[in-house]
N, C-alpha and C. Protein backbone atom coordinates (compact mmCIF):
# COMPACT_ATOMS: atom_id res chain seq x y z
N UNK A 1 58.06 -90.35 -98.47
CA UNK A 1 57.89 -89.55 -99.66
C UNK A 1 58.86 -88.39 -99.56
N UNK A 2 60.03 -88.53 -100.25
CA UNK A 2 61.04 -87.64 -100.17
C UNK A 2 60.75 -86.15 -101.03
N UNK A 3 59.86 -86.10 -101.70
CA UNK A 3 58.89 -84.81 -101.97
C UNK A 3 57.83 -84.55 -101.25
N UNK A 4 57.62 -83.10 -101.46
CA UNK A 4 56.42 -83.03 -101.00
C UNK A 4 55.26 -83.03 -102.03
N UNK A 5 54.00 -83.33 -101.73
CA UNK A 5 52.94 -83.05 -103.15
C UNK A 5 51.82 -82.01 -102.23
N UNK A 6 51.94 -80.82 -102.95
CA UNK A 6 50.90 -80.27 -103.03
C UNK A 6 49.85 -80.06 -103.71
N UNK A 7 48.75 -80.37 -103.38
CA UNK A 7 47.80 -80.51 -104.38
C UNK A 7 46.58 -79.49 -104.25
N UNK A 8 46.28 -78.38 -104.57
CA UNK A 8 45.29 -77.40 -104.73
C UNK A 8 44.13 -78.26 -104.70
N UNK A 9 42.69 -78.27 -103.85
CA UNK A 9 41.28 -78.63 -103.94
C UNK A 9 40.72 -77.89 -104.11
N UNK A 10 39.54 -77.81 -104.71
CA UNK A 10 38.06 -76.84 -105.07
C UNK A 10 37.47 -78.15 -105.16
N UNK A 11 36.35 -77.27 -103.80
CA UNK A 11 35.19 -78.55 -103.99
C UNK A 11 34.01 -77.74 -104.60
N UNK A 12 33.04 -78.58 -105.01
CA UNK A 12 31.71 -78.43 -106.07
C UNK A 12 31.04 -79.37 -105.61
N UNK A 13 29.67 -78.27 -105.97
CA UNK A 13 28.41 -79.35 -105.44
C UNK A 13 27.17 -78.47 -106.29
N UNK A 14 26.77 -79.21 -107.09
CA UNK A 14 25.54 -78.85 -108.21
C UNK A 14 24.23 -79.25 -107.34
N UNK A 15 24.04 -78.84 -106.18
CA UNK A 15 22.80 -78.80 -105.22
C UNK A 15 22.81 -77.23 -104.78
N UNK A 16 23.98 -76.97 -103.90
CA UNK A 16 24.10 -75.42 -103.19
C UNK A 16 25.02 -74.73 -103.96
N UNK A 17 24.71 -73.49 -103.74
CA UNK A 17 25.32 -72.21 -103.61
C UNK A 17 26.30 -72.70 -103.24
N UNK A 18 27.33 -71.96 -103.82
CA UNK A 18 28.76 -71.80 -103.05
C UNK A 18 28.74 -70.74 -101.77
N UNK A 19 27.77 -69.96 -101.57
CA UNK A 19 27.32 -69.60 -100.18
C UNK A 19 26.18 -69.84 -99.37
N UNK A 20 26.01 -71.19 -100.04
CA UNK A 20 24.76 -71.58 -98.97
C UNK A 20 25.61 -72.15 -97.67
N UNK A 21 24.80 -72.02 -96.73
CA UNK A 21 25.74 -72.74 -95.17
C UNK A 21 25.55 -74.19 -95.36
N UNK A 22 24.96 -74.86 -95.93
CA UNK A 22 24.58 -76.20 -95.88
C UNK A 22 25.96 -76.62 -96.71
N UNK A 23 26.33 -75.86 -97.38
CA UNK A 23 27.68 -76.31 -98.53
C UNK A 23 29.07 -75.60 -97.41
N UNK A 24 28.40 -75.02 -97.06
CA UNK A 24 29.60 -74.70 -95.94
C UNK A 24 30.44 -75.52 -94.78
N UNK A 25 29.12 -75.63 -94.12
CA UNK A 25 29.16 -76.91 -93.39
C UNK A 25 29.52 -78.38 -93.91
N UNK A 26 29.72 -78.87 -94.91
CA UNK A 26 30.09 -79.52 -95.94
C UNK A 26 31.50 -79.92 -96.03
N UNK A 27 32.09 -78.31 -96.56
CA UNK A 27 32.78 -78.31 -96.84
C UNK A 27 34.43 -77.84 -95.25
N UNK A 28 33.32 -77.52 -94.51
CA UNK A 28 34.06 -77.12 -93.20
C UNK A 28 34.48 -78.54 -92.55
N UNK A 29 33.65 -80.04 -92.74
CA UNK A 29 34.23 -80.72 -92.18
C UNK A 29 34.92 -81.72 -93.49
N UNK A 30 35.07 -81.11 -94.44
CA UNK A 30 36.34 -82.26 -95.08
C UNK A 30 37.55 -81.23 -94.68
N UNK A 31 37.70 -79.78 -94.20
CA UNK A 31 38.91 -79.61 -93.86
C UNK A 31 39.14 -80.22 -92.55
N UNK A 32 38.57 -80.38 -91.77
CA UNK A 32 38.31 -80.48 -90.54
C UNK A 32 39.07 -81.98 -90.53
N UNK A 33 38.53 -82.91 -90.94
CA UNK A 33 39.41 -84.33 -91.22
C UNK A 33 40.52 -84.50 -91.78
N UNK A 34 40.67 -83.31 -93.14
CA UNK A 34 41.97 -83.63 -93.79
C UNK A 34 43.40 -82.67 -92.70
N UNK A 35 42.49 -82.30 -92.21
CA UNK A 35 43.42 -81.39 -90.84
C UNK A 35 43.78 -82.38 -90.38
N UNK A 36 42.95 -83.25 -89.32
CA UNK A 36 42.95 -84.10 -88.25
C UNK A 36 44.12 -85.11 -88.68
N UNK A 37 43.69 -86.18 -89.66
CA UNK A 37 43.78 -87.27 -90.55
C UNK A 37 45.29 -87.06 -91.35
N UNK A 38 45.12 -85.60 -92.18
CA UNK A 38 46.24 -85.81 -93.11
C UNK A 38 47.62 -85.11 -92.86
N UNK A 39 47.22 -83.94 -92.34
CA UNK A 39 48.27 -82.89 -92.01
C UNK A 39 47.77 -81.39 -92.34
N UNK A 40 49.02 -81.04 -93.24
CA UNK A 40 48.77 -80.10 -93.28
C UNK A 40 47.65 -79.17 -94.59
N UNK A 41 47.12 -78.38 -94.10
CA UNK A 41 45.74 -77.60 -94.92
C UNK A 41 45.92 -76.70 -95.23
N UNK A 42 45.83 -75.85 -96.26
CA UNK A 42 45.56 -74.15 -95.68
C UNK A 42 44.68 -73.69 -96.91
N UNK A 43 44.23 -72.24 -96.64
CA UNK A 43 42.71 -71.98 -97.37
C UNK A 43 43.87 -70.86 -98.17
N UNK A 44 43.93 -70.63 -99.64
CA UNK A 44 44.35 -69.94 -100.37
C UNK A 44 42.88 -69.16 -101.42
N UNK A 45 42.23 -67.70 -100.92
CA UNK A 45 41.78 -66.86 -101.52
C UNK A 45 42.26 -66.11 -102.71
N UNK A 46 41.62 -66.19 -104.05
CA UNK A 46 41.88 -65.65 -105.29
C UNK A 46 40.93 -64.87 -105.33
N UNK A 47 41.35 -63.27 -105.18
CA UNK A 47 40.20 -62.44 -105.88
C UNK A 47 39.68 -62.86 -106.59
N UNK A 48 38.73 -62.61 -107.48
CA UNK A 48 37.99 -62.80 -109.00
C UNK A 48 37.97 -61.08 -109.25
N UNK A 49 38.43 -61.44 -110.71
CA UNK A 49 37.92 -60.04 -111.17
C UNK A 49 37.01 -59.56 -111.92
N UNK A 50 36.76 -58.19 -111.88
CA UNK A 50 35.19 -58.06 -111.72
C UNK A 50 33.97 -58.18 -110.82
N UNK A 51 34.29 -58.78 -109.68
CA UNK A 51 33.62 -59.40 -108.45
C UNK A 51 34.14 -58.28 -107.46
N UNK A 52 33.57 -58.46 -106.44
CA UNK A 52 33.87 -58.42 -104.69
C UNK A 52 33.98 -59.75 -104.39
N UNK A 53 33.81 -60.73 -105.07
CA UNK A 53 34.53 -62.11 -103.80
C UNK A 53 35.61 -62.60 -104.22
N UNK A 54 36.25 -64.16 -103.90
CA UNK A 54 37.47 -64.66 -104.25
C UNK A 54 37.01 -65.84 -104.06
N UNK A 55 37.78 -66.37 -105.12
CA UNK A 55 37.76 -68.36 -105.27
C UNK A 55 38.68 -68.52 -104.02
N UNK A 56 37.82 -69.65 -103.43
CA UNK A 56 38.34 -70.41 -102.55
C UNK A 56 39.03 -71.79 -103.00
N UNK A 57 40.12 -72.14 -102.74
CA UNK A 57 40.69 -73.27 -102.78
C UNK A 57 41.94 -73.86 -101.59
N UNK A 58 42.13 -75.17 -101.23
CA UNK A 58 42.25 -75.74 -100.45
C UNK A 58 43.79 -76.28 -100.93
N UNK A 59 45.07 -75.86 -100.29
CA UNK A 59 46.46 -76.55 -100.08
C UNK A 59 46.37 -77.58 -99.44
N UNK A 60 46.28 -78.87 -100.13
CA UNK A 60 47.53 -79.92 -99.06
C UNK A 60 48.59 -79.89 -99.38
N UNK A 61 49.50 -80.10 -98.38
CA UNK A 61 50.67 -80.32 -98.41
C UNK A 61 50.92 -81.90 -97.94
N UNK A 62 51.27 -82.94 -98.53
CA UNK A 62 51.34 -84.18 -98.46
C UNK A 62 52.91 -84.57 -98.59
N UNK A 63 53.71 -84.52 -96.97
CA UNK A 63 54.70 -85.33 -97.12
C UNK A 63 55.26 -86.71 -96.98
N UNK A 64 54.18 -87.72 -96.34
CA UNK A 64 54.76 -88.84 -96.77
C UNK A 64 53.43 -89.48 -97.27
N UNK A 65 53.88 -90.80 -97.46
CA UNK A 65 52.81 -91.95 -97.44
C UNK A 65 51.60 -92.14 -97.04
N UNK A 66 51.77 -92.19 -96.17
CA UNK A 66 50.52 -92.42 -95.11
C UNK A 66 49.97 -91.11 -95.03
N UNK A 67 50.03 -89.76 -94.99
CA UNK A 67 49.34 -88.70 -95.07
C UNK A 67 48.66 -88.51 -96.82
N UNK A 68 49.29 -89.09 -97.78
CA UNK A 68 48.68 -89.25 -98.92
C UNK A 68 47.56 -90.15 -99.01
N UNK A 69 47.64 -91.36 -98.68
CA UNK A 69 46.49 -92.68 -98.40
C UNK A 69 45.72 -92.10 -97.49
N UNK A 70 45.67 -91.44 -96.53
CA UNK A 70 44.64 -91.03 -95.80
C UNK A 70 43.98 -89.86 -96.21
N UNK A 71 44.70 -89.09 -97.15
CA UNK A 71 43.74 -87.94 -97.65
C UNK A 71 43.15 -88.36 -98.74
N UNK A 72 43.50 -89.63 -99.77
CA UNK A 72 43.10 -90.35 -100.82
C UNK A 72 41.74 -90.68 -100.24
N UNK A 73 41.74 -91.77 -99.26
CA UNK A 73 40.48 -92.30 -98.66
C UNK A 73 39.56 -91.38 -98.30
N UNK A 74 39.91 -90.28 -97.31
CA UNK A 74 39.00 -89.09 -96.93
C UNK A 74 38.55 -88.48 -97.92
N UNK A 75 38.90 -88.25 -99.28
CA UNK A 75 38.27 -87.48 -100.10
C UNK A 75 37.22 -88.69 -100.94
N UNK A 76 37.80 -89.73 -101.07
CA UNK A 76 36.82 -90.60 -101.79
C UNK A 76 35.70 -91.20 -100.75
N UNK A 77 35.31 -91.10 -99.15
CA UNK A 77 34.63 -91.65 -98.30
C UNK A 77 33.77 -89.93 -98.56
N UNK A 78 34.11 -88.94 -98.48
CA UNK A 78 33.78 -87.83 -98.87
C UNK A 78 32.40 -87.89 -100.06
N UNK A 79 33.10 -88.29 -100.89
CA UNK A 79 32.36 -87.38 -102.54
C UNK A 79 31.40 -88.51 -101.90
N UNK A 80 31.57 -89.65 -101.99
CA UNK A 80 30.48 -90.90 -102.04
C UNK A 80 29.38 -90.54 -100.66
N UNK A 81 29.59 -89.36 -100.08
CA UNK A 81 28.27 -89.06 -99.07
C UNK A 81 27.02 -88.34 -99.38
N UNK A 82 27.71 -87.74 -101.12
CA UNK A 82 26.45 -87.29 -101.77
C UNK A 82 26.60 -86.72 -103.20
N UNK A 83 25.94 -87.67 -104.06
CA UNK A 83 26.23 -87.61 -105.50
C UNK A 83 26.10 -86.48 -106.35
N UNK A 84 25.98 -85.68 -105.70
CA UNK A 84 26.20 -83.74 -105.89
C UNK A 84 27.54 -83.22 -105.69
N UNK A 85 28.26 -83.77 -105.14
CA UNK A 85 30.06 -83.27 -104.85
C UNK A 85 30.88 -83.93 -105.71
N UNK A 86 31.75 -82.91 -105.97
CA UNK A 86 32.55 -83.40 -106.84
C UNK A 86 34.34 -81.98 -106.28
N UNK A 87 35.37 -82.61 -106.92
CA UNK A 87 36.41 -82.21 -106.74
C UNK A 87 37.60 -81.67 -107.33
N UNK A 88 38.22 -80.84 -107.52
CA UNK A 88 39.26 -80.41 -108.66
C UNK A 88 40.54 -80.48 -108.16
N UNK A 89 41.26 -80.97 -108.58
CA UNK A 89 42.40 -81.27 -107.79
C UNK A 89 43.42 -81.24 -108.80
N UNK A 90 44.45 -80.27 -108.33
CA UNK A 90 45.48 -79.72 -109.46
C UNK A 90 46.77 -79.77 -108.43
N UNK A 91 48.21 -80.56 -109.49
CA UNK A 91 48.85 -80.81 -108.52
C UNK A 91 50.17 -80.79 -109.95
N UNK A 92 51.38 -80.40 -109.18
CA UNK A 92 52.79 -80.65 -110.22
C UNK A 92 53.42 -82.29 -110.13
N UNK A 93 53.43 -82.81 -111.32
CA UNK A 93 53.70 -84.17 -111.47
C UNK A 93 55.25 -84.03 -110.88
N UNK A 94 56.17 -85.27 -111.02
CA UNK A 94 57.75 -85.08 -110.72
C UNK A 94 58.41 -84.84 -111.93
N UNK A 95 57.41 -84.62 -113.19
CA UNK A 95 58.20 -84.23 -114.59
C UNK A 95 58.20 -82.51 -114.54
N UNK A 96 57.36 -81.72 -113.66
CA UNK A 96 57.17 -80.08 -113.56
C UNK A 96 56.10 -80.11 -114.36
N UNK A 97 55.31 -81.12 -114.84
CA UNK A 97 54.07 -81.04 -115.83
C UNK A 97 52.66 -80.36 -114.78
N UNK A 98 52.23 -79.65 -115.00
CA UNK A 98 50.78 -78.85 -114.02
C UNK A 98 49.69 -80.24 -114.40
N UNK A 99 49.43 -80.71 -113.36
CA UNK A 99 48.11 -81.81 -113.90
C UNK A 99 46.64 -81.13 -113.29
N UNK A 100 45.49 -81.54 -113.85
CA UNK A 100 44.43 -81.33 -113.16
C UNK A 100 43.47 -82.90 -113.27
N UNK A 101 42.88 -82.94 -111.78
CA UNK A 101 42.59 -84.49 -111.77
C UNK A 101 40.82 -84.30 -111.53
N UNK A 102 39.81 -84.40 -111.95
CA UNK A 102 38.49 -84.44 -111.41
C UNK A 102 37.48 -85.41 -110.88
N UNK A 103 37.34 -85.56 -110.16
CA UNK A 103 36.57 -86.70 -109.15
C UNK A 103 34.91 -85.99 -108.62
N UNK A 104 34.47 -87.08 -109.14
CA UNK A 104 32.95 -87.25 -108.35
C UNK A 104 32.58 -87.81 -107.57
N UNK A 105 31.10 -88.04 -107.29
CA UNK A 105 30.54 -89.01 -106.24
C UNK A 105 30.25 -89.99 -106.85
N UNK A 106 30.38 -89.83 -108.23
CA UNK A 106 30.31 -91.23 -109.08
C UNK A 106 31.34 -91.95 -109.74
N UNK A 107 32.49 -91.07 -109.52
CA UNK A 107 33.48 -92.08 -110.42
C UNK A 107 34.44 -91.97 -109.12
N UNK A 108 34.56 -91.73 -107.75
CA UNK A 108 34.87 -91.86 -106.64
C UNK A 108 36.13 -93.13 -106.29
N UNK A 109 35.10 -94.41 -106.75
CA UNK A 109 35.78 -95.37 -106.45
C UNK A 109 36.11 -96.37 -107.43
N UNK A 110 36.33 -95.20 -108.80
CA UNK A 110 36.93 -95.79 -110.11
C UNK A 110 39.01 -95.43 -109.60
N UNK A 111 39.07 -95.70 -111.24
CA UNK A 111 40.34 -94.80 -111.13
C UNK A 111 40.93 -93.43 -111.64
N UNK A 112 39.63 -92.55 -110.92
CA UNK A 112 39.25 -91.24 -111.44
C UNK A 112 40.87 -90.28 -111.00
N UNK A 113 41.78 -90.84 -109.39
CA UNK A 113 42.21 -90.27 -108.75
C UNK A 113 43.82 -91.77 -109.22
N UNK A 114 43.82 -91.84 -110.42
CA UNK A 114 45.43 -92.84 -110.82
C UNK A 114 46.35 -91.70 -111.15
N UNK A 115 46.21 -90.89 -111.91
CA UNK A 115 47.30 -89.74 -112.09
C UNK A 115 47.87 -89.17 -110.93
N UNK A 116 46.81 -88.61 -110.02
CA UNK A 116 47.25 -88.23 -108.87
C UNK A 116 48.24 -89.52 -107.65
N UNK A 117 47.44 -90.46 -107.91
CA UNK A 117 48.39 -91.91 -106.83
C UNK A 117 49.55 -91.73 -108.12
N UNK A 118 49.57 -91.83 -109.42
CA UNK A 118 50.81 -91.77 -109.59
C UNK A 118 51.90 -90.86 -109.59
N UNK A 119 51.46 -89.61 -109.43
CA UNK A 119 52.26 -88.51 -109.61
C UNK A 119 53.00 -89.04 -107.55
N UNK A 120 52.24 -89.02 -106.85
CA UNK A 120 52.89 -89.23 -105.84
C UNK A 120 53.67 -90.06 -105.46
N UNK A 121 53.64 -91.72 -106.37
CA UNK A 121 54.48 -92.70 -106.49
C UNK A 121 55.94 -92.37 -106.97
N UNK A 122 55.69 -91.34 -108.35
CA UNK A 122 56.92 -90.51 -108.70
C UNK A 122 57.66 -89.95 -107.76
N UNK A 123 57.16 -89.30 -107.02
CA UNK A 123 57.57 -88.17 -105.96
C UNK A 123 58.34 -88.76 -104.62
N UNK A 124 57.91 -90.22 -104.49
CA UNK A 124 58.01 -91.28 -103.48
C UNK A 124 59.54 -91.77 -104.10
N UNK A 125 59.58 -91.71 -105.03
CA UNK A 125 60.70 -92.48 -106.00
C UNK A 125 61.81 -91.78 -106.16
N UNK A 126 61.73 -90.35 -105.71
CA UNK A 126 62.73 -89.33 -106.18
C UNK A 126 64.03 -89.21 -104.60
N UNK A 127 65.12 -89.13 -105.21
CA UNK A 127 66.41 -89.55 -104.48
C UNK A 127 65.74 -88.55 -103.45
């Protein structure tokens, strides 16, 4: 994959708090795999305004193949562990178009996540 794809995550779960520890713990081991498994991770904090806290969201950086298919699988072996998670996943196509892709625990192992396999097929394709 002669690009790289970065793709911004926010995970969701309509059971916990976004500060309950049970969603923490949750969410501590899909970085924990997409670390292991995919490469590279990193945690990007957005104030909110009006607040004292900040949106959390999740960088991959996906440079080839095989680090894409394995973070594909990890996030869809993921949502399908509990039909309360779900995923936001915002990523630049190879046209500079901003996409946003959303995945559940129910449409998991549809083709909820084709924009995203294709935006990276693009990216795979580029001189």
């Amino acid at each position: 994959m002669p690009g790289k794809l970065e793709i911004a995550l926010v995970a969701h779960n309509d059971r916990y708090d976004d500060d309950d520890p049970r969603w923490h713990a949750q969410t501590a081991a899909l970085v924990h795999d997409l670390r292991a498994e995919a490469g590279s991770v990193r945690l990007d904090r957005t104030p909110v305004p009006g607040t004292k806290g900040a949106a959390d969201q999740l960088i991959l950086s996906l440079g080839s193949a095989g680090a894409f298919s394995v973070a594909v699988q990890l996030l869809g072996t993921w949502l399908k562990r509990d039909r309360h998670r779900s995923v936001e996943l915002t990523f630049t196509d190879a046209a500079g178009n901003r996409r946003t892709v959303r995945a559940s625990a129910e449409n998991a192992g549809t083709d909820s996540l084709a924009p995203l396999i294709e935006a990276a097929s693009e990216l795979a394709r580029e001189p």
